[in-house]
Protein backbone atom coordinates (compact mmCIF):
# COMPACT_ATOMS: atom_id res chain seq x y z
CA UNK A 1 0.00 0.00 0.00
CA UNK A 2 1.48 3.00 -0.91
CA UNK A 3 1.88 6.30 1.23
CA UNK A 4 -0.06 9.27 0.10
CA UNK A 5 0.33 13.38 0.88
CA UNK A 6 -3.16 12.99 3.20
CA UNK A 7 -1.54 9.93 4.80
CA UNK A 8 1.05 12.32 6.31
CA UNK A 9 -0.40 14.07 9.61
CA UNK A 10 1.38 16.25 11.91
CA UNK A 11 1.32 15.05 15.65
CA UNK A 12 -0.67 18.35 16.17
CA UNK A 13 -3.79 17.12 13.85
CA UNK A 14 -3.30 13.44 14.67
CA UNK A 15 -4.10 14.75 18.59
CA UNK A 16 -7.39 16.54 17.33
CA UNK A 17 -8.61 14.16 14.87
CA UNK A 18 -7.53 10.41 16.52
CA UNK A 19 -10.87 8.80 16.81
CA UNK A 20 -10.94 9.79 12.85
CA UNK A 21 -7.75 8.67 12.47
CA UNK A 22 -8.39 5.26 14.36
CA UNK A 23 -11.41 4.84 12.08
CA UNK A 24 -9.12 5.35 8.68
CA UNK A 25 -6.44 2.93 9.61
CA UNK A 26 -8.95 0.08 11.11
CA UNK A 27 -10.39 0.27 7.48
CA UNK A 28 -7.25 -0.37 5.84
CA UNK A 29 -4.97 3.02 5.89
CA UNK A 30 -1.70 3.72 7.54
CA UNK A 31 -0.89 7.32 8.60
CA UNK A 32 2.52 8.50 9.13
CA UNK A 33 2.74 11.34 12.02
CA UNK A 34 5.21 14.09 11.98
CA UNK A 35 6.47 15.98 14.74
CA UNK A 36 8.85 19.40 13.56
CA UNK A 37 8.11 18.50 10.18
CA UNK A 38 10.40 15.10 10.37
CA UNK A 39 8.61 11.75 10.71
CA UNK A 40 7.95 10.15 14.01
CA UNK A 41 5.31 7.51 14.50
CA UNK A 42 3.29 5.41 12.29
CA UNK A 43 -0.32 4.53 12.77
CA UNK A 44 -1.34 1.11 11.62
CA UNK A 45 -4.00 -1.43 12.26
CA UNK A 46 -2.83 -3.70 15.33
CA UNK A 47 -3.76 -6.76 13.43
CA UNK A 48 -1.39 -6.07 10.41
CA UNK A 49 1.36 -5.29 13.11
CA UNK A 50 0.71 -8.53 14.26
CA UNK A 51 1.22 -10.22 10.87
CA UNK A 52 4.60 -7.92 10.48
CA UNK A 53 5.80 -9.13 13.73
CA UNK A 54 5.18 -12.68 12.35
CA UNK A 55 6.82 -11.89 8.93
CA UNK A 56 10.15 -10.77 11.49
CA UNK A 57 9.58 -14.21 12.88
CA UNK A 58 9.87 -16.26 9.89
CA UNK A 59 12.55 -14.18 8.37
CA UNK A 60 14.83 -14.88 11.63
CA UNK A 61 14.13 -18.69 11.72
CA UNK A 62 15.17 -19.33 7.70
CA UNK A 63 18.04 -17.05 8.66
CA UNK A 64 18.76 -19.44 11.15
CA UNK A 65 18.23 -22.47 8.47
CA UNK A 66 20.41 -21.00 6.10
CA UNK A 67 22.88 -20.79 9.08
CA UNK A 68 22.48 -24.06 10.50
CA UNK A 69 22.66 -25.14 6.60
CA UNK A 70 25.87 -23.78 5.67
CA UNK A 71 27.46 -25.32 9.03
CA UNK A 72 26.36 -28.47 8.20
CA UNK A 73 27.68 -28.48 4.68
CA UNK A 74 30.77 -27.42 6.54
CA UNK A 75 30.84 -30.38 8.91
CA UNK A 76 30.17 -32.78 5.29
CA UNK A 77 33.52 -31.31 3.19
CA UNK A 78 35.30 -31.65 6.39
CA UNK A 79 35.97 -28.27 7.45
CA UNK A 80 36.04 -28.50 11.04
CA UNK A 81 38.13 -27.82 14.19
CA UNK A 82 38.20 -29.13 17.46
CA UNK A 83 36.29 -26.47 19.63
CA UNK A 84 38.65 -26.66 22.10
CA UNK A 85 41.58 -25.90 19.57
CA UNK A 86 39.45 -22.96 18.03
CA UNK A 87 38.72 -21.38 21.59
CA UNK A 88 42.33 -21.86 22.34
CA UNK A 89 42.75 -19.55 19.08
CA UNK A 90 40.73 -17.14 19.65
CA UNK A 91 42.09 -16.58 23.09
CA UNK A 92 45.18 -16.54 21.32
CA UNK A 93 44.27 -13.70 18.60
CA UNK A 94 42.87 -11.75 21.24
CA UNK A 95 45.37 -11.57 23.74
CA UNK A 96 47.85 -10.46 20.73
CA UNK A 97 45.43 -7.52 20.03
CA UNK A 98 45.36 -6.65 23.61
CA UNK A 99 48.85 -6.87 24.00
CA UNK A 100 50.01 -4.75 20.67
């Protein structure tokens, strides 16, 4: 849905019109509230923050798929360290930064 001039409100207006405004964005529109001419908060319908809140969800977990993914395909070709050996690195690498 695409952002229109009317869908831009100053904070001003949005405080004397908000039972208006309420009714606009339950029936579909999102309002974008300015305060000093800069934007500031948006106004949309609780259920479709739900369902972006979800959409957040999702796009985490098949970020954490494609993680686990790659880590496995790791494990198959072999490229793997002992995680004591790679903490023992680490500890390594960072006591050289601290140091120099």
């Amino acid at each position: 849905m695409a952002i229109t001039a009317g869908d831009v409100i100053s904070l001003s207006q949005a405080r004397a019109t908000l039972s208006e405004l309420a009714d606009q964005v339950k029936a579909g529109a999102e309002k974008i509230i300015t305060k000093n001419g800069e934007s500031y908060v948006a106004l949309i319908d609780s259920q479709r923050l739900d369902y972006y809140h979800q959409l957040e969800r999702e796009r985490i977990h098949l970020l954490l798929i494609d993680e686990a993914s790659r880590g496995l395909a790791d494990v198959a070709a072999g490229q793997v360290k002992d995680a004591r050996t790679a903490l023992a690195e680490i500890k390594l690498r960072r006591s050289a930064n601290t140091a120099g």
